[in-house]
Protein backbone atom coordinates (compact mmCIF):
# COMPACT_ATOMS: atom_id res chain seq x y z
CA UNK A 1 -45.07 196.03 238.09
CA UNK A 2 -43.57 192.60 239.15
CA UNK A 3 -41.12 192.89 241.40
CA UNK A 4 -38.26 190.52 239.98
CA UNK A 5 -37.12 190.50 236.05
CA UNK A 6 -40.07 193.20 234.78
CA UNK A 7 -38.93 195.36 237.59
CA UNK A 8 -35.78 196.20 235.68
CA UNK A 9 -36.60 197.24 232.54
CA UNK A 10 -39.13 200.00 230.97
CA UNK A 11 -42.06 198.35 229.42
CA UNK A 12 -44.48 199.86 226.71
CA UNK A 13 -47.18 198.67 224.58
CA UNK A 14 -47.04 199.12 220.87
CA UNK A 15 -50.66 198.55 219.69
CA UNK A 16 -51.22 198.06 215.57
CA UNK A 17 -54.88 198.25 216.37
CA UNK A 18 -55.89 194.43 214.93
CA UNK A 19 -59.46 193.33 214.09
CA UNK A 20 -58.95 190.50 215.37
CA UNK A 21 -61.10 187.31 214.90
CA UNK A 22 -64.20 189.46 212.87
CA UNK A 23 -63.63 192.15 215.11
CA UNK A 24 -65.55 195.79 214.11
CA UNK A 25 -63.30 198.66 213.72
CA UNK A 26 -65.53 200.16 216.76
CA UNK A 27 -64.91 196.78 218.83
CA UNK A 28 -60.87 197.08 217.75
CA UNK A 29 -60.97 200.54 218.81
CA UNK A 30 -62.77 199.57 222.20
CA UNK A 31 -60.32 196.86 222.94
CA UNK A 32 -57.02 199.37 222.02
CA UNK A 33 -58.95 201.39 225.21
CA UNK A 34 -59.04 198.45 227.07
CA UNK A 35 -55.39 197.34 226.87
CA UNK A 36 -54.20 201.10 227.64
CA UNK A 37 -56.24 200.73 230.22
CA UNK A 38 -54.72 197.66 231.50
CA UNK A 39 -51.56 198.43 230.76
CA UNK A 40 -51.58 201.72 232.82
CA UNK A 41 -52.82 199.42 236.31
CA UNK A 42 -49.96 196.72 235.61
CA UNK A 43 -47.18 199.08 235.30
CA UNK A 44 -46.30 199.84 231.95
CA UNK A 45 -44.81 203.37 231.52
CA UNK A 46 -46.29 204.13 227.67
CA UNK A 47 -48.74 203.05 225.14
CA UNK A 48 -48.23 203.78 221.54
CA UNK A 49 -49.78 203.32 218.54
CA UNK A 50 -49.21 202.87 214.65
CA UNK A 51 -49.75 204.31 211.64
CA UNK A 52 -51.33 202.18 208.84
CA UNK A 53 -53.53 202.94 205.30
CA UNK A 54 -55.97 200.55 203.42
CA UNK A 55 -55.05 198.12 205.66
CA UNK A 56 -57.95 195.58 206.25
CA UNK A 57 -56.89 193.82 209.66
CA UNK A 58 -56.01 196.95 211.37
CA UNK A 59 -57.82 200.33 212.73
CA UNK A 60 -55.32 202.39 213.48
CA UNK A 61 -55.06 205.06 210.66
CA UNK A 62 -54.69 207.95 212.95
CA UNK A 63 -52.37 207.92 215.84
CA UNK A 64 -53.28 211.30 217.48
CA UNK A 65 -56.83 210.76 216.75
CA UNK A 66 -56.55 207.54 219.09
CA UNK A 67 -54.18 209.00 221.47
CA UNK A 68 -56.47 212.56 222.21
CA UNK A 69 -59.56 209.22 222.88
CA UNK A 70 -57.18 206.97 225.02
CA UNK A 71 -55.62 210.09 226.67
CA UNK A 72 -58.91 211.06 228.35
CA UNK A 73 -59.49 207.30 229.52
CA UNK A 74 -56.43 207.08 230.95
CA UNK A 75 -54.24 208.60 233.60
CA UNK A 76 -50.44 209.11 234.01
CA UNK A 77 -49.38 206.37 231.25
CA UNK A 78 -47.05 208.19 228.20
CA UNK A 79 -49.04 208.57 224.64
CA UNK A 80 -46.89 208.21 222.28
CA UNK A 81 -47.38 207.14 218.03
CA UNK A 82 -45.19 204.46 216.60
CA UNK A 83 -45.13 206.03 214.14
CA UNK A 84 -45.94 209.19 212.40
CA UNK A 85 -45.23 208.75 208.79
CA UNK A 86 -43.83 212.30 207.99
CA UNK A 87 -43.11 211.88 204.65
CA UNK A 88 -46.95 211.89 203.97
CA UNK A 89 -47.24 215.34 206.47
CA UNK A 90 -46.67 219.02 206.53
CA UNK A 91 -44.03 219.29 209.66
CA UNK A 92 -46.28 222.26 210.88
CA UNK A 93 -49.69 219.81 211.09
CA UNK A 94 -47.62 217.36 212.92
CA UNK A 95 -46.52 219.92 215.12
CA UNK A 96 -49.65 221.29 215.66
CA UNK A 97 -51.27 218.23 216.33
CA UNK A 98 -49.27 217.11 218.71
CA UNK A 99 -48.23 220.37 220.87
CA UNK A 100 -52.29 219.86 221.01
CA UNK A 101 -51.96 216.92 222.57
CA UNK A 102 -49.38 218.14 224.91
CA UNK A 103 -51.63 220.60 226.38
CA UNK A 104 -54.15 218.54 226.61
CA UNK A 105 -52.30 215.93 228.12
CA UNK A 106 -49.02 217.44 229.81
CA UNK A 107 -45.94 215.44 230.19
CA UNK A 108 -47.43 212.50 228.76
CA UNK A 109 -46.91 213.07 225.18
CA UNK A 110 -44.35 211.13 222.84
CA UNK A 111 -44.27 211.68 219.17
CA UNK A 112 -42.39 208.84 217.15
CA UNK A 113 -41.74 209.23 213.59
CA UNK A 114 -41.23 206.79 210.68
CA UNK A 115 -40.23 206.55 207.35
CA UNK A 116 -42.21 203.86 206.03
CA UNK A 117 -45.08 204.37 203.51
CA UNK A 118 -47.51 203.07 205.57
CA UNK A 119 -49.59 201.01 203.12
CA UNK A 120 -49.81 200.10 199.52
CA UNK A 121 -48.46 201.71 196.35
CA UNK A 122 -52.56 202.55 196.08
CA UNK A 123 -53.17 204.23 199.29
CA UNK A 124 -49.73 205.81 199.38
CA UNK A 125 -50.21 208.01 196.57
CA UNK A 126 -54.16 208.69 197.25
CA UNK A 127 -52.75 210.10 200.57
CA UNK A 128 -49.88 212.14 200.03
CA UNK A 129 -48.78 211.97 195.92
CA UNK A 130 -45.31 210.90 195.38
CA UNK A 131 -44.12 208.92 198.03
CA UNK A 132 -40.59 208.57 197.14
CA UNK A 133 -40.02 212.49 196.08
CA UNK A 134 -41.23 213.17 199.86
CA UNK A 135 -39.10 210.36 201.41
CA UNK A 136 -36.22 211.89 199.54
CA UNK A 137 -36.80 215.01 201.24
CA UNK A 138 -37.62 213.97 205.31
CA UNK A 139 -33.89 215.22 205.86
CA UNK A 140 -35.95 218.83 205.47
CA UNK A 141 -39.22 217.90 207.06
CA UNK A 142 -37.21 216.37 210.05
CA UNK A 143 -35.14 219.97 210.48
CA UNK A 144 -38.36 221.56 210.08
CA UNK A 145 -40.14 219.52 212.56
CA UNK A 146 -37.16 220.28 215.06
CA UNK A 147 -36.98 223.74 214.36
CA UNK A 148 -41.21 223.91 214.92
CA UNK A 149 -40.35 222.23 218.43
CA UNK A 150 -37.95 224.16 219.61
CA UNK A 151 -39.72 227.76 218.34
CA UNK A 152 -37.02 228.56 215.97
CA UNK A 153 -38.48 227.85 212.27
CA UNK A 154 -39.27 230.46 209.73
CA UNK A 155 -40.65 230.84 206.03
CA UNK A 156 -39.60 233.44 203.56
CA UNK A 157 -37.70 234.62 206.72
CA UNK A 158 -41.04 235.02 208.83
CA UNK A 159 -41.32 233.34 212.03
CA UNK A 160 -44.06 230.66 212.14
CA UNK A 161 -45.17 229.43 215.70
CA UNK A 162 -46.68 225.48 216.10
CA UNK A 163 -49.55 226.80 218.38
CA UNK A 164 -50.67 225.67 221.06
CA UNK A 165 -46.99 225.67 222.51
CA UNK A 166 -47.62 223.47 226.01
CA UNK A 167 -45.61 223.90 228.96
CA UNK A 168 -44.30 220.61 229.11
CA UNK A 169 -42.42 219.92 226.01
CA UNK A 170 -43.37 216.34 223.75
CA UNK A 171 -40.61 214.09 223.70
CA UNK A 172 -38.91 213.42 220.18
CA UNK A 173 -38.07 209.36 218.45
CA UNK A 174 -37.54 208.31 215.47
CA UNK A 175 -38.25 204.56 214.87
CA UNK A 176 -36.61 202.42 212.16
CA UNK A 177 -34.99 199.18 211.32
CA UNK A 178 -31.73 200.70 209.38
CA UNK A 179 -28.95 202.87 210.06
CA UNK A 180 -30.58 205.13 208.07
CA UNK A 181 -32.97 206.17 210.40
CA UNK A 182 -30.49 205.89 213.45
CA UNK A 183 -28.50 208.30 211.42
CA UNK A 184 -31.73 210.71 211.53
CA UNK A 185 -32.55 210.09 214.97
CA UNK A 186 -28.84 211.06 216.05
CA UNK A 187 -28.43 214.00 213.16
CA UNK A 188 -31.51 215.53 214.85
CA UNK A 189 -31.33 214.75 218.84
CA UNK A 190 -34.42 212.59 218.92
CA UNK A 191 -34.27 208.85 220.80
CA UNK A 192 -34.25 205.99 218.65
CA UNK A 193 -36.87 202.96 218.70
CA UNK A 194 -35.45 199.89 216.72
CA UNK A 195 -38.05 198.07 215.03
CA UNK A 196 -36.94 194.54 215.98
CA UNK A 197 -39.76 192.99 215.18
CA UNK A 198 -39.76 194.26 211.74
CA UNK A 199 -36.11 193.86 210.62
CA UNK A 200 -33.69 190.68 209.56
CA UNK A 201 -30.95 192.93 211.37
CA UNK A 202 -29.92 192.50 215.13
CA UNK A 203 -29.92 196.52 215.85
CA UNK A 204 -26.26 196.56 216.55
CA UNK A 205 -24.65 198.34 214.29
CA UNK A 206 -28.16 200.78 213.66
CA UNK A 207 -27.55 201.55 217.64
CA UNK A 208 -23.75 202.21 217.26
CA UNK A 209 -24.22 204.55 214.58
CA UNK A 210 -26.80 206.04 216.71
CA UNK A 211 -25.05 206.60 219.92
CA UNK A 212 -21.63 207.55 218.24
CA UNK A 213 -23.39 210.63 216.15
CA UNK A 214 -25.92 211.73 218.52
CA UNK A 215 -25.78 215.11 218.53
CA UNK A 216 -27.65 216.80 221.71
CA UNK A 217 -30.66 218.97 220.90
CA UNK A 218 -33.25 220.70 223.18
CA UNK A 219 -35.17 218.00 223.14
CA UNK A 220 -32.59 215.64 224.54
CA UNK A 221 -29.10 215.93 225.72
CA UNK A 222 -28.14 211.93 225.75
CA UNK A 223 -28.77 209.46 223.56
CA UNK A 224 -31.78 207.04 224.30
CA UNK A 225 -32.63 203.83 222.59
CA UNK A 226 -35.66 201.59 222.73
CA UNK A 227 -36.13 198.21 221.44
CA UNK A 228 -39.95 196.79 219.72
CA UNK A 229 -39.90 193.07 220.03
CA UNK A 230 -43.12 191.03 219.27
CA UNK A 231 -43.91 188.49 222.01
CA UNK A 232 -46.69 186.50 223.26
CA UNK A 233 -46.41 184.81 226.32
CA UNK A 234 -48.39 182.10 228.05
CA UNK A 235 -48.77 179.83 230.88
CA UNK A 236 -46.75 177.00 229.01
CA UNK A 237 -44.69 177.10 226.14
CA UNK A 238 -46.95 174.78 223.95
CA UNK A 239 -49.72 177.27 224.55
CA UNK A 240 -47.51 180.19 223.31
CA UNK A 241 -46.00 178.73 220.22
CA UNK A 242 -49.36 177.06 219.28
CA UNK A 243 -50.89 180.63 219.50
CA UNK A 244 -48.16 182.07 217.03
CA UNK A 245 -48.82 179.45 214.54
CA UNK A 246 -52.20 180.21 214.26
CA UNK A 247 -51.78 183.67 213.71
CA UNK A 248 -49.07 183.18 211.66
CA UNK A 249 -51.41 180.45 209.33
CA UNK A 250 -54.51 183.09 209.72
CA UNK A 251 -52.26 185.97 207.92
CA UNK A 252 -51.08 183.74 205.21
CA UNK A 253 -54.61 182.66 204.64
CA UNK A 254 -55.81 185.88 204.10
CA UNK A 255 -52.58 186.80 202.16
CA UNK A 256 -51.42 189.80 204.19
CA UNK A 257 -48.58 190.35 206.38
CA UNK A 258 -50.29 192.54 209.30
CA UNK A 259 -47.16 191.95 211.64
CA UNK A 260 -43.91 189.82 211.25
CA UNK A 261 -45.35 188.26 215.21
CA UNK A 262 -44.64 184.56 214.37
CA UNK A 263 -42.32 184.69 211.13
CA UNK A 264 -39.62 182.75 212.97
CA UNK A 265 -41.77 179.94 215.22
CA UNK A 266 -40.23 176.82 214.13
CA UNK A 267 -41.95 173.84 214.99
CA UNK A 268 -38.44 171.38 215.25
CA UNK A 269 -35.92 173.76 216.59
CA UNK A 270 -35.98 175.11 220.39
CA UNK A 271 -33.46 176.27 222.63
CA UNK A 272 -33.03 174.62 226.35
CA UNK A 273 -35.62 177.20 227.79
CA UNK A 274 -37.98 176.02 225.18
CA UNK A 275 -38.12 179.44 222.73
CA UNK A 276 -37.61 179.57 219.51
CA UNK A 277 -33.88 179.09 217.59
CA UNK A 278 -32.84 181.24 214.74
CA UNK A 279 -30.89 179.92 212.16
CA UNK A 280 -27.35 180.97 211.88
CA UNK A 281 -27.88 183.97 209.64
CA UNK A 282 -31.49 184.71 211.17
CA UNK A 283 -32.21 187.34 213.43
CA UNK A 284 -35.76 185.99 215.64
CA UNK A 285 -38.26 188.89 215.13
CA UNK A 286 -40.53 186.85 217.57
CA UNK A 287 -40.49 185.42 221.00
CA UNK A 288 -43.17 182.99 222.13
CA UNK A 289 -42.65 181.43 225.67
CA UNK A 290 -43.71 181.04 229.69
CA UNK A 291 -43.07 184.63 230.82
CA UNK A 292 -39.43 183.30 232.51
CA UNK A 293 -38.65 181.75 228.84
CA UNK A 294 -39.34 185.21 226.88
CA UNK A 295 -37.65 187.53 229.60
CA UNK A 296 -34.31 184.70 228.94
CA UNK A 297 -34.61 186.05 225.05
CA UNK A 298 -35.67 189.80 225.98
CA UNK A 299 -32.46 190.12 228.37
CA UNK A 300 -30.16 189.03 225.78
CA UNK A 301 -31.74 191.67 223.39
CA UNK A 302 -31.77 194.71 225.97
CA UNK A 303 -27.75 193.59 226.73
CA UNK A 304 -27.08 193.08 223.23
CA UNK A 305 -28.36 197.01 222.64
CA UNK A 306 -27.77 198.13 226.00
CA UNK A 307 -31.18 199.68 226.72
CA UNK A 308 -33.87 198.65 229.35
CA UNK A 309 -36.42 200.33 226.95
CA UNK A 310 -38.88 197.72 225.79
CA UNK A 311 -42.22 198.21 223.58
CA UNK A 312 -44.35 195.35 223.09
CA UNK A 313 -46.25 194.32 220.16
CA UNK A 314 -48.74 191.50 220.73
CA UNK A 315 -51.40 191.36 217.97
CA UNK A 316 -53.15 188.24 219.18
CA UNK A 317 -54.11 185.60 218.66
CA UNK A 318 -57.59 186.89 220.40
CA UNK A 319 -57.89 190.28 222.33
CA UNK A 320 -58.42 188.00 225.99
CA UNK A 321 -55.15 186.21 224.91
CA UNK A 322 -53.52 189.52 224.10
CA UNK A 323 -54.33 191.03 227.31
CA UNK A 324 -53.42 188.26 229.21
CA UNK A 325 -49.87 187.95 227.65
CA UNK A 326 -49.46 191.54 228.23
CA UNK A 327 -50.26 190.52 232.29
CA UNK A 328 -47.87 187.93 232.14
CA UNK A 329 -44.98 189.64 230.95
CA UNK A 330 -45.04 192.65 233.07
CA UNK A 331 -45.52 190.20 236.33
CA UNK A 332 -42.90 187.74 235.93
């Protein structure tokens, strides 16, 4: 890892998966190797990946199918899903599946839950029926989940064991964009991701509520918050805000948000270091830059929360591009 501003912080990837550019699922899949790969030599500490249904543009369905593949091609990097949509899941499969993981992969294992449906009305209820009944109840699937961690859940008063139990235990998030799932995250002990990149609030008062509830669990005894941000860097800042137009124009040509990556590029409006303003009421989901211009914008988020935990989403605007942003970042 660079030795000067990158040196700081904890870095991560957060890969959606993309197809980008006519991409194959197979050659999406490939790349997702690729950038784990990558991202383990340059000195990130974790690669994660998403959750997504009946979603054209992106492969990533499955998060511990991906992570068991990427896991054997990598190292020492942390696996970790961003998220697990639990509402759709029994608390015992997701369990399962990822004490599974743990053994297979010990001490590298992170399992990051979400709320979120996932996909359309469509695909949400061909997946799991009744999407908001089973929201309504993740209070229950969450103390389930805990309870299956920890080796302390029963039904009808009989103990039921998540097997295989690794020796290493998985580490525990919960990532969201509300205080509602801060609320969860510090109810239950877990760490807390704050989607950044996918929310018109600033985190502040999500991470407040967060740190003044925690309540410690075996799983963690402090709180611990990490921040997604969407960012594409480049070797000048015409380069980088020209690439987040055109992914920005590609999405609204095919009519699908994929990511919220260049929602707030403005083409009049800079600050002195050359990224992006947000209006007075706007929070900037996106920051496009030289490497010394988005770690400017990236400091004044990790102060603002007061976290050095950083996970990266860059979606484009071509997987070369992608990867070399990612290179850039980490090195400055």
């Amino acid at each position: 890892m660079g030795a000067n501003i990158s040196g700081k912080y904890n870095l991560g990837v957060l890969d959606l998966v993309p197809r980008l550019n006519g991409a194959t699922a197979e050659q999406a899949l490939q790349q997702s190797v690729t950038l784990a790969q990558h991202a383990e030599v340059w000195g990130y500490s974790r690669y994660w990946t998403s959750e997504h249904h009946d979603m054209d543009e992106l492969a990533s369905a499955s998060p511990e199918v991906l992570l068991a593949h990427i896991g054997a091609r990598t190292n020492t990097i942390q696996l970790g899903s961003g998220a697990v949509l639990l509402p759709h899941y029994s608390p015992l499969k997701v369990a399962e599946s990822f004490r599974l993981l743990a053994a297979l992969y010990p001490g590298r294992i992170e399992l990051g839950l979400g709320r979120a449906p996932g996909g359309g009305p469509h695909a949400t209820m061909a997946l799991s029926g009744n999407y908001l009944q089973h929201v309504s109840k993740l209070p229950e699937s969450l103390s389930a989940l805990t309870e299956l961690l920890e080796d302390r859940y029963t039904y009808e008063e009989h103990p039921v064991t998540a097997r295989p139990i690794p020796e290493l235990p998985l580490s525990l998030w919960m990532l969201g964009t509300n205080v509602k799932s801060a609320e969860f995250a510090a109810r239950f002990g877990m760490g807390y991701v704050f989607g950044q990149f996918m929310s018109d609030a600033d985190g502040t008062e999500a991470v407040r509520r967060y740190r003044e509830g925690f309540i410690p669990s075996a799983n963690r005894k402090e709180p611990e918050v990490m921040v997604a941000v969407s960012v594409l860097c480049a070797e000048t800042k015409e380069e980088a805000l020209s690439w987040s137009r055109e992914m920005a124009e590609r999405r609204r040509a095919v009519g699908k948000e994929i990511s919220t990556q260049a929602d707030n590029i403005s083409t009049s409006s800079s600050n002195n270091n050359g990224t992006t303003d947000a209006t007075e009421n706007e929070v900037q989901r996106h920051y496009a830059g030289t490497p010394a211009q988005v770690w400017d914008q990236l400091q004044q988020v990790c102060q603002r929360l007061n976290t050095d935990r950083l996970l990266v989403v860059t979606t484009g605007p071509d997987y070369e591009r992608r990867l070399a942003s990612y290179k850039l970042l980490v090195n400055a």
